[in-house]
N, C-alpha and C. Protein backbone atom coordinates (compact mmCIF):
# COMPACT_ATOMS: atom_id res chain seq x y z
N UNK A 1 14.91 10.89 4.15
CA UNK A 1 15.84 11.68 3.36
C UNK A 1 17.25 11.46 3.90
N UNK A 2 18.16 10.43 3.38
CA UNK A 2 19.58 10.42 3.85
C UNK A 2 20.35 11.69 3.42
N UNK A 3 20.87 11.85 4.16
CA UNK A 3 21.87 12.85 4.01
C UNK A 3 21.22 14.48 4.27
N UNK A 4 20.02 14.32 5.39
CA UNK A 4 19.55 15.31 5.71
C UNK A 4 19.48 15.92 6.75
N UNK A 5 19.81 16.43 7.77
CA UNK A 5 19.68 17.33 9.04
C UNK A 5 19.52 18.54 9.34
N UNK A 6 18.90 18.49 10.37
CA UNK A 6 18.48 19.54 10.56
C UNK A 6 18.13 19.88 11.84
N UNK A 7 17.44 21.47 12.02
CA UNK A 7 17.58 21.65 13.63
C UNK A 7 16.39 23.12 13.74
N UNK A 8 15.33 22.40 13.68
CA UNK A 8 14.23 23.61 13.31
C UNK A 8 13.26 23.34 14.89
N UNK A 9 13.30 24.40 15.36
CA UNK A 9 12.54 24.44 16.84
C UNK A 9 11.58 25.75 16.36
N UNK A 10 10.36 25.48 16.45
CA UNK A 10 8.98 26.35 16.35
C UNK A 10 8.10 26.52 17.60
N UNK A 11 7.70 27.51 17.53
CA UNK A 11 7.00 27.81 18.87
C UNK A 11 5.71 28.62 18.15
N UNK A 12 4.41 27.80 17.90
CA UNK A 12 3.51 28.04 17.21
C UNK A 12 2.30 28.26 17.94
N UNK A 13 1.61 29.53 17.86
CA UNK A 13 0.45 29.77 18.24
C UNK A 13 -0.58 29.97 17.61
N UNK A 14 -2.07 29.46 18.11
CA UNK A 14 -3.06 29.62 17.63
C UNK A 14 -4.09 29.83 18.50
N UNK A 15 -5.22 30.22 18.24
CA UNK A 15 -6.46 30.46 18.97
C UNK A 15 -7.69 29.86 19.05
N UNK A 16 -8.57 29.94 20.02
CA UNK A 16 -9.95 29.54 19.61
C UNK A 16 -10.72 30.48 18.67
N UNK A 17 -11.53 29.88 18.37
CA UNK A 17 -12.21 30.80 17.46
C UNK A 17 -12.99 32.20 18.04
N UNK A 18 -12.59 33.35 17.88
CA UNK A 18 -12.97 34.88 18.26
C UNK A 18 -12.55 34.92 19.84
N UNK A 19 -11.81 34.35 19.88
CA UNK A 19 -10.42 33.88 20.94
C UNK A 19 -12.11 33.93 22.45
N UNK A 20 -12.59 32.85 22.12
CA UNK A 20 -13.13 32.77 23.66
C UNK A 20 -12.69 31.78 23.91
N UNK A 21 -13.09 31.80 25.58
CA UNK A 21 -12.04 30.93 26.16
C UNK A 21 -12.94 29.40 26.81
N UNK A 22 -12.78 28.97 25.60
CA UNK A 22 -13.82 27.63 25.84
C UNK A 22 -12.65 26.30 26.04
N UNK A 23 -11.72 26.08 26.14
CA UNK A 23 -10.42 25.36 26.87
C UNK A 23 -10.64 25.08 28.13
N UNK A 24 -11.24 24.43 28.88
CA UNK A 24 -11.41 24.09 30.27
C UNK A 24 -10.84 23.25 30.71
N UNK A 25 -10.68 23.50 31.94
CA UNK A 25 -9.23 22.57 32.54
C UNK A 25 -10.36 21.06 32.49
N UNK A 26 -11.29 21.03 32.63
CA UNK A 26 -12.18 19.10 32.22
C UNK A 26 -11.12 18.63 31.10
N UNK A 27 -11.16 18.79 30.26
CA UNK A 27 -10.72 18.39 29.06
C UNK A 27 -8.87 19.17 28.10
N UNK A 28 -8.54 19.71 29.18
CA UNK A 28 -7.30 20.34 28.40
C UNK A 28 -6.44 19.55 28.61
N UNK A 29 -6.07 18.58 29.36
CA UNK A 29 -5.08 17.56 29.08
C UNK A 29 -5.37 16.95 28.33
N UNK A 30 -6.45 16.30 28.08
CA UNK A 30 -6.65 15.41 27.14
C UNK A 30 -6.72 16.04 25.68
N UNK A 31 -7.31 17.39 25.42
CA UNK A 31 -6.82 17.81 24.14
C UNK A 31 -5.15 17.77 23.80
N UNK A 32 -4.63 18.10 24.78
CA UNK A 32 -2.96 18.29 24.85
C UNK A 32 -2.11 17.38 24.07
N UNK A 33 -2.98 16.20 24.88
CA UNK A 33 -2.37 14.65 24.61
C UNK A 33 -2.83 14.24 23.30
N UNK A 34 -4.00 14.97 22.75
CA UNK A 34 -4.28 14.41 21.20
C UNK A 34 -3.28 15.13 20.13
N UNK A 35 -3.12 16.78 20.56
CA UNK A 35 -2.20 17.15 19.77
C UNK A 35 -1.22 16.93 19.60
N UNK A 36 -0.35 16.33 20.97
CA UNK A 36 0.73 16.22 20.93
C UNK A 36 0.70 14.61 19.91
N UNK A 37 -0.27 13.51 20.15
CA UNK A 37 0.27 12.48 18.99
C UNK A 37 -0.15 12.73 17.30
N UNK A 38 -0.77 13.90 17.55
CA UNK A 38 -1.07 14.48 15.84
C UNK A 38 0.63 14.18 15.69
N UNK A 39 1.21 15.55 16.59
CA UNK A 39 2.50 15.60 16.02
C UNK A 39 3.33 14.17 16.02
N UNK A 40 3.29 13.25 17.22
CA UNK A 40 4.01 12.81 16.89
C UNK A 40 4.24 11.53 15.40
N UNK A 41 2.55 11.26 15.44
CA UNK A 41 2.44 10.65 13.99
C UNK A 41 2.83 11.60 12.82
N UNK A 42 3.11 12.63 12.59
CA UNK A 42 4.00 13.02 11.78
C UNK A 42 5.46 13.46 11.86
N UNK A 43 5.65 12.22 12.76
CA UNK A 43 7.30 12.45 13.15
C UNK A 43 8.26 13.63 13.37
N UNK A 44 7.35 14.80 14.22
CA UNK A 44 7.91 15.88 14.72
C UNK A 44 7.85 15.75 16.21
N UNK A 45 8.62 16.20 16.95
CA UNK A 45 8.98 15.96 18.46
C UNK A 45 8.38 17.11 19.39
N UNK A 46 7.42 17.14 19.82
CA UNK A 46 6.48 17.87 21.34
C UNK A 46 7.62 18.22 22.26
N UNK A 47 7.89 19.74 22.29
CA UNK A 47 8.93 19.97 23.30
C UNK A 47 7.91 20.59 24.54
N UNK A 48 7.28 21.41 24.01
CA UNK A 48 6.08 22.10 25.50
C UNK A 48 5.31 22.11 24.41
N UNK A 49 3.85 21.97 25.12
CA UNK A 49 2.85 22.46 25.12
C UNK A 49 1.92 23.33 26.17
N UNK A 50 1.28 24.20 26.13
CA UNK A 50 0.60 24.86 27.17
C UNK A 50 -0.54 26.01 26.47
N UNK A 51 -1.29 26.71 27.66
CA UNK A 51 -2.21 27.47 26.72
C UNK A 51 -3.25 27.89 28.11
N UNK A 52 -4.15 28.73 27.40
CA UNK A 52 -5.01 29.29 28.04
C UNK A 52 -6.48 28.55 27.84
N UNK A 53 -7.70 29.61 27.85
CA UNK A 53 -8.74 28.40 27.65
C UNK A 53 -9.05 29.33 26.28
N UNK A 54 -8.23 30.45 25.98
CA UNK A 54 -8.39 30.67 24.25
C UNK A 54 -7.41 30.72 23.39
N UNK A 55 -6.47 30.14 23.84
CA UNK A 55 -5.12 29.71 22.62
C UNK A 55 -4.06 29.00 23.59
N UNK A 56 -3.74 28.22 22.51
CA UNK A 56 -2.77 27.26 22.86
C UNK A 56 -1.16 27.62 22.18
N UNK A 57 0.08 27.01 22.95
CA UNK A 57 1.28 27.22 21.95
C UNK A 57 2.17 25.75 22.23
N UNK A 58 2.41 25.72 21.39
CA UNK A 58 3.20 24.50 21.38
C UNK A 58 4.72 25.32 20.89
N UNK A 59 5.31 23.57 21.17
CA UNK A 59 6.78 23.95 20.98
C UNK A 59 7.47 23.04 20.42
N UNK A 60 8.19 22.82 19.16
CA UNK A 60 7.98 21.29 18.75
C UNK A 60 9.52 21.47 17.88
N UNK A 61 9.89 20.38 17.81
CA UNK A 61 10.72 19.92 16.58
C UNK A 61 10.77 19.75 15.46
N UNK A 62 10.50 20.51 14.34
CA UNK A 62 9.89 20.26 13.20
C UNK A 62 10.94 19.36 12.18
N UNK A 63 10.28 18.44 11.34
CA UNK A 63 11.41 17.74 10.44
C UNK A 63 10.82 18.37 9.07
N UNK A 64 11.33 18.29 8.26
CA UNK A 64 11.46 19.14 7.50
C UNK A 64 10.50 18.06 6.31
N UNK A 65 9.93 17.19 6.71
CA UNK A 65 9.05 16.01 5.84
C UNK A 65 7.67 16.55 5.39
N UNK A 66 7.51 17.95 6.27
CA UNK A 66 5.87 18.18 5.90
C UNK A 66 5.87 19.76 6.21
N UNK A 67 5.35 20.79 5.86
CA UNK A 67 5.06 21.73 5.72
C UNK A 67 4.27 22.34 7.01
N UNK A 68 4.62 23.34 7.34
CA UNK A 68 4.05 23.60 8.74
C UNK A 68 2.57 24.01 8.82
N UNK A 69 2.13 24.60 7.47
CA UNK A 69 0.65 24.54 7.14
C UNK A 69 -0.34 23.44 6.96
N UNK A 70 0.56 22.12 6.34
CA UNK A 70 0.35 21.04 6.82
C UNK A 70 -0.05 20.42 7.83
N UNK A 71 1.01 20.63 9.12
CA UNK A 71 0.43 20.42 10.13
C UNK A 71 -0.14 21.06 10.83
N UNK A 72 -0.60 22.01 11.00
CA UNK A 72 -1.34 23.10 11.35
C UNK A 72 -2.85 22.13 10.96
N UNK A 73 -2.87 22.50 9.50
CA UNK A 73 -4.28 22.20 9.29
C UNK A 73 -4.76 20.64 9.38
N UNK A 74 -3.72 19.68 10.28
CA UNK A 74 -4.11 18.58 10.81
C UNK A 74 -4.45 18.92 11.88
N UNK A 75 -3.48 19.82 12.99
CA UNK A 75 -3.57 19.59 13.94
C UNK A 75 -4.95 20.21 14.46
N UNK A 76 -5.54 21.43 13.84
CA UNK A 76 -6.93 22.22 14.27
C UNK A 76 -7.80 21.85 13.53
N UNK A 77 -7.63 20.47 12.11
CA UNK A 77 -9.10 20.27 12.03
C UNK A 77 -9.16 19.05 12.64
N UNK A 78 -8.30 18.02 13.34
CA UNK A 78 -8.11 16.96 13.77
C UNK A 78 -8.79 16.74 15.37
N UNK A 79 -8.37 18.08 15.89
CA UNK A 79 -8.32 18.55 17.50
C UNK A 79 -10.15 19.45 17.43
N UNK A 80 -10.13 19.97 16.84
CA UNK A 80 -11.37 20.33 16.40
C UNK A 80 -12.84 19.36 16.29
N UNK A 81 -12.76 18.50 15.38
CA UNK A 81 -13.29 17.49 14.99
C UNK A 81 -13.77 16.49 16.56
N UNK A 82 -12.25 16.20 16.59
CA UNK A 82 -12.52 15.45 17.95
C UNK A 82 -12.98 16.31 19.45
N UNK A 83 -12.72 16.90 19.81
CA UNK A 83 -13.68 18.03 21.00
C UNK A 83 -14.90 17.91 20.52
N UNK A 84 -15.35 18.23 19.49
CA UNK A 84 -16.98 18.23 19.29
C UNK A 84 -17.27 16.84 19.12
N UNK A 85 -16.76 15.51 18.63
CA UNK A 85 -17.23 14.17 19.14
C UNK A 85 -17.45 13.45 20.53
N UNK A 86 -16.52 14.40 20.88
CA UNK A 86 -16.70 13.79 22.57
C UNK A 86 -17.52 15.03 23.20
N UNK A 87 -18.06 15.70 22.61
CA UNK A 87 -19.13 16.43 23.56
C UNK A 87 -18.71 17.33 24.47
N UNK A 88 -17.70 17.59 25.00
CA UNK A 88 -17.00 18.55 25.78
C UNK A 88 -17.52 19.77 26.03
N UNK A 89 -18.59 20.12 25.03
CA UNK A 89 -18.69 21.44 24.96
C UNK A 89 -20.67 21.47 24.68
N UNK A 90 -21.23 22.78 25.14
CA UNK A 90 -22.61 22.66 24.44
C UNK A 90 -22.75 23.70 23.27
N UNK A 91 -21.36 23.90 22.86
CA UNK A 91 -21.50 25.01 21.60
C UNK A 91 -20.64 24.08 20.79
N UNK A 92 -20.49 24.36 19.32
CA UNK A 92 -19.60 23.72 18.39
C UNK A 92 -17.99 24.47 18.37
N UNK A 93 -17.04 23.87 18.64
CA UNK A 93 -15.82 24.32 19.26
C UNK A 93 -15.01 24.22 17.46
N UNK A 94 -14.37 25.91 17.45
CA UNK A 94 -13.59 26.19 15.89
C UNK A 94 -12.57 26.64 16.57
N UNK A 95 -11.36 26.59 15.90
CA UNK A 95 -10.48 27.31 15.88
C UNK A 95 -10.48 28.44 15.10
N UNK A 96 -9.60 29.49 15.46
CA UNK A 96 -9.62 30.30 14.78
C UNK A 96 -8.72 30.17 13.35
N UNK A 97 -9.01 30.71 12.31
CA UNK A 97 -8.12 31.15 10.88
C UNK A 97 -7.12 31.48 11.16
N UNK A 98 -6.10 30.93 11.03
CA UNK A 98 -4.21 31.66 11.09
C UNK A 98 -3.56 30.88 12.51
N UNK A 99 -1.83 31.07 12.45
CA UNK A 99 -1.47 31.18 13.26
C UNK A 99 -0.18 31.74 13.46
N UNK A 100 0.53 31.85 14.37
CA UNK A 100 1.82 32.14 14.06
C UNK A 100 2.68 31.18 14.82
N UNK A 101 3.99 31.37 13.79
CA UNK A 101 4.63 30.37 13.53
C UNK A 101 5.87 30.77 14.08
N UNK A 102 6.93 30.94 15.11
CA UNK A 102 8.37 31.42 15.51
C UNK A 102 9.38 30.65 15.86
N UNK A 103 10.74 30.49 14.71
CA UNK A 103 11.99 29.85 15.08
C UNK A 103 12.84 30.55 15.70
N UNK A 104 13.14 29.61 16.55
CA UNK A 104 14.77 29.85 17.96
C UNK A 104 15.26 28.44 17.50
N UNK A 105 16.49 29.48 17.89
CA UNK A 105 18.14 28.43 17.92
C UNK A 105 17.77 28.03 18.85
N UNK A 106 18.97 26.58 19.12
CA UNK A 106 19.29 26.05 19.95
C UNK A 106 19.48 26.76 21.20
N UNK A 107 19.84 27.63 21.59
CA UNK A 107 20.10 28.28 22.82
C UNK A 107 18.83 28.64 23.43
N UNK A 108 18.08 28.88 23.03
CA UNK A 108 16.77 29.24 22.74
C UNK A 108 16.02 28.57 23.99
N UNK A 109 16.24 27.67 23.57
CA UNK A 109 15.34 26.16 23.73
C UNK A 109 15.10 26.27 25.45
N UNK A 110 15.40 26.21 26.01
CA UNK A 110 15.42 26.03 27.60
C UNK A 110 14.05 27.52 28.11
N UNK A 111 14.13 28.35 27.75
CA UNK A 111 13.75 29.71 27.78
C UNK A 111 12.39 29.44 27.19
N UNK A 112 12.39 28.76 25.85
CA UNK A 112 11.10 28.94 25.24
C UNK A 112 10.20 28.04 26.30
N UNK A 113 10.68 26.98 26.68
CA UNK A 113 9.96 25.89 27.41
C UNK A 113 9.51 26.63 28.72
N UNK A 114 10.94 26.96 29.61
CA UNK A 114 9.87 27.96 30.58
C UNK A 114 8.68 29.25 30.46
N UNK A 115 8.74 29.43 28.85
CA UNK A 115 8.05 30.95 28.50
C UNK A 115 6.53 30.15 28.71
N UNK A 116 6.55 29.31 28.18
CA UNK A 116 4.96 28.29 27.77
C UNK A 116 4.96 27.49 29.21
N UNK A 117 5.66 27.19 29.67
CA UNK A 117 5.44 26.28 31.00
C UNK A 117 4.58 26.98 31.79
N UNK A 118 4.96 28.54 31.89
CA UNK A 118 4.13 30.10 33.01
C UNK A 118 3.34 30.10 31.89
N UNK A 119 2.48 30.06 31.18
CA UNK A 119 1.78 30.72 30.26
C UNK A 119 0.79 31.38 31.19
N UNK A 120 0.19 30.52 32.14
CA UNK A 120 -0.91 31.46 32.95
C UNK A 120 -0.31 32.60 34.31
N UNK A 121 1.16 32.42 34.33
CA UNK A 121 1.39 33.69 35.16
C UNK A 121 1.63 34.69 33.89
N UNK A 122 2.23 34.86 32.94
CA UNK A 122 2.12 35.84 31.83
C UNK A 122 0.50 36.57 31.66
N UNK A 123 -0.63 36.10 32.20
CA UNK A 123 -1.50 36.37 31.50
C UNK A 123 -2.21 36.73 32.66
N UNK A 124 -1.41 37.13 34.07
CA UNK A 124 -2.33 37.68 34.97
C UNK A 124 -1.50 39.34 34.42
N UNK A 125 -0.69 39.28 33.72
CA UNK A 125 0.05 40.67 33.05
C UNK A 125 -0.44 40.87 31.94
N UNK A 126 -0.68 40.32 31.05
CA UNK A 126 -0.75 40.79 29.68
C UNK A 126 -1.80 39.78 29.35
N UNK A 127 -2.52 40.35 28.14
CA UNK A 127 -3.84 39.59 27.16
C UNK A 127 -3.14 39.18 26.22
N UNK A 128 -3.91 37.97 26.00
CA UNK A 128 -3.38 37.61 24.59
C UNK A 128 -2.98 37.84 23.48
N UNK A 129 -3.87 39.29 22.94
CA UNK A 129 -3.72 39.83 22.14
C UNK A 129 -2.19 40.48 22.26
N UNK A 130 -2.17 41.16 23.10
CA UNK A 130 -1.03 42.05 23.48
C UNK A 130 0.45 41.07 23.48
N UNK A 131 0.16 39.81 23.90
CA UNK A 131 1.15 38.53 23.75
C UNK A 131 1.62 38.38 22.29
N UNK A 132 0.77 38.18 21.62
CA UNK A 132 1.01 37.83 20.13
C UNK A 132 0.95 39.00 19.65
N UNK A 133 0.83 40.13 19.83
CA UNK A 133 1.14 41.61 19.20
C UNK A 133 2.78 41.36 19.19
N UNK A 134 3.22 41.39 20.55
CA UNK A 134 4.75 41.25 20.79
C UNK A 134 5.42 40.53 20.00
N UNK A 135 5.08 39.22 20.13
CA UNK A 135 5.51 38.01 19.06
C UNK A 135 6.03 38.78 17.85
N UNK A 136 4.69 38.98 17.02
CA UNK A 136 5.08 39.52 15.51
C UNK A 136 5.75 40.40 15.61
N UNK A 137 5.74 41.47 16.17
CA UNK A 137 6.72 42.79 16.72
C UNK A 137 8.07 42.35 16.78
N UNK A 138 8.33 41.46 17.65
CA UNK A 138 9.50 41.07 18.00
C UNK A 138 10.27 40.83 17.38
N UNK A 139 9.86 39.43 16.30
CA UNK A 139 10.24 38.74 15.55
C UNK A 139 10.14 39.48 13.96
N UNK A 140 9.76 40.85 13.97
CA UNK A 140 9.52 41.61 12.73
C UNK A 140 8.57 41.14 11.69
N UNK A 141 7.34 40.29 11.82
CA UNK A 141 6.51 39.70 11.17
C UNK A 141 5.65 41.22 10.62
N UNK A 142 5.28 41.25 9.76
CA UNK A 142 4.57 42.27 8.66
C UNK A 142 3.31 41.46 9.08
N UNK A 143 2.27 42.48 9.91
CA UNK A 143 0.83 42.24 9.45
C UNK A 143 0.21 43.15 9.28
N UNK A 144 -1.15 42.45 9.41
CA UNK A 144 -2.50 43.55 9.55
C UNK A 144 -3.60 43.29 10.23
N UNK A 145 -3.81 44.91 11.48
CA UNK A 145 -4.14 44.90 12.70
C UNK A 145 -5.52 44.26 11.88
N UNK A 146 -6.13 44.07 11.25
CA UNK A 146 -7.41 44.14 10.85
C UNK A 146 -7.44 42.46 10.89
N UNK A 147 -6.65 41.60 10.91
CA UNK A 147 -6.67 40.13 10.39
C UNK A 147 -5.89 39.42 11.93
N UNK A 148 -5.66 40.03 12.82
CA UNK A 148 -4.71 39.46 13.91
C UNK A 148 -5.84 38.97 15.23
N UNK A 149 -6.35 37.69 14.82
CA UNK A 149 -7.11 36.93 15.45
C UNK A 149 -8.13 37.76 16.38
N UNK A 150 -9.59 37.50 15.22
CA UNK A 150 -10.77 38.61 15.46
C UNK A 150 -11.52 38.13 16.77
N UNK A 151 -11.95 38.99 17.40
CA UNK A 151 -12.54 39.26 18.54
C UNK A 151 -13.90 38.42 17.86
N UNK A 152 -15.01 38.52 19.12
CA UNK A 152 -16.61 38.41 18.57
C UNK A 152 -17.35 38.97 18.64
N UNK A 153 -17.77 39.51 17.13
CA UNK A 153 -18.59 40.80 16.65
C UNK A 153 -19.82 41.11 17.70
């Protein structure tokens, strides 16, 4: 697109499925490294990535060529798909339904990277849930407690 620019920084979270924590440090770089070339084959730029062993957040550059649901639903049925081909696991590994999605300015940027860099000192304080409660809170996102990434029944 000539004559197009732009300056969209997202800091997107998602979960495992009924947020257990099946992410093990065996294999979390190497999931890391697959997501991160999802993104970069769709020509968006990997600023952090990091995560727990039941949700991950990235931090990326978005170009404005593809829809963020788009890549979303590359990146968790892509990352998905592949964990259960390579066996990683003795259960079938889902992500969870939804995610959330948060833009910062430029100033931003330095802050968000250290927020995700600590992800596991944040989380000897706070649960996940309570993490992404804040998020939407913060950022004034309208939900419903009933749909905000389900536990297992």
């Amino acid at each position: 697109m000539a004559n197009t620019y732009t300056q969209i920084h997202l800091q997107i979270v998602f979960a495992v499925k009924f947020r257990e924590g099946l992410i093990n440090s065996s294999f979390k770089d190497e999931l890391y490294q697959y997501i991160s070339g999802i993104i970069k084959h769709h020509k968006h730029k990997l600023i952090a990535i990091n995560g727990m062993p039941d949700h991950v957040h990235l931090f990326i550059g978005m170009r404005p060529t593809q829809s963020i649901s788009d890549l979303m639903q590359d990146i968790k049925g892509s990352s998905s798909k592949w964990i259960n081909e390579k066996m990683f696991l003795k259960v079938k590994f889902e992500w969870q339904e939804g995610y959330g999605a948060f833009s910062y300015s430029k100033s931003h940027v330095n802050n968000v990277i250290n927020y995700i860099k600590n992800e596991e000192e944040h989380h000897k304080k706070e649960s996940f849930r309570d993490e992404y409660l804040k998020f939407l809170k913060s950022f004034e996102v309208e939900y419903d407690e009933r749909f905000v990434f389900k536990d297992l029944a």
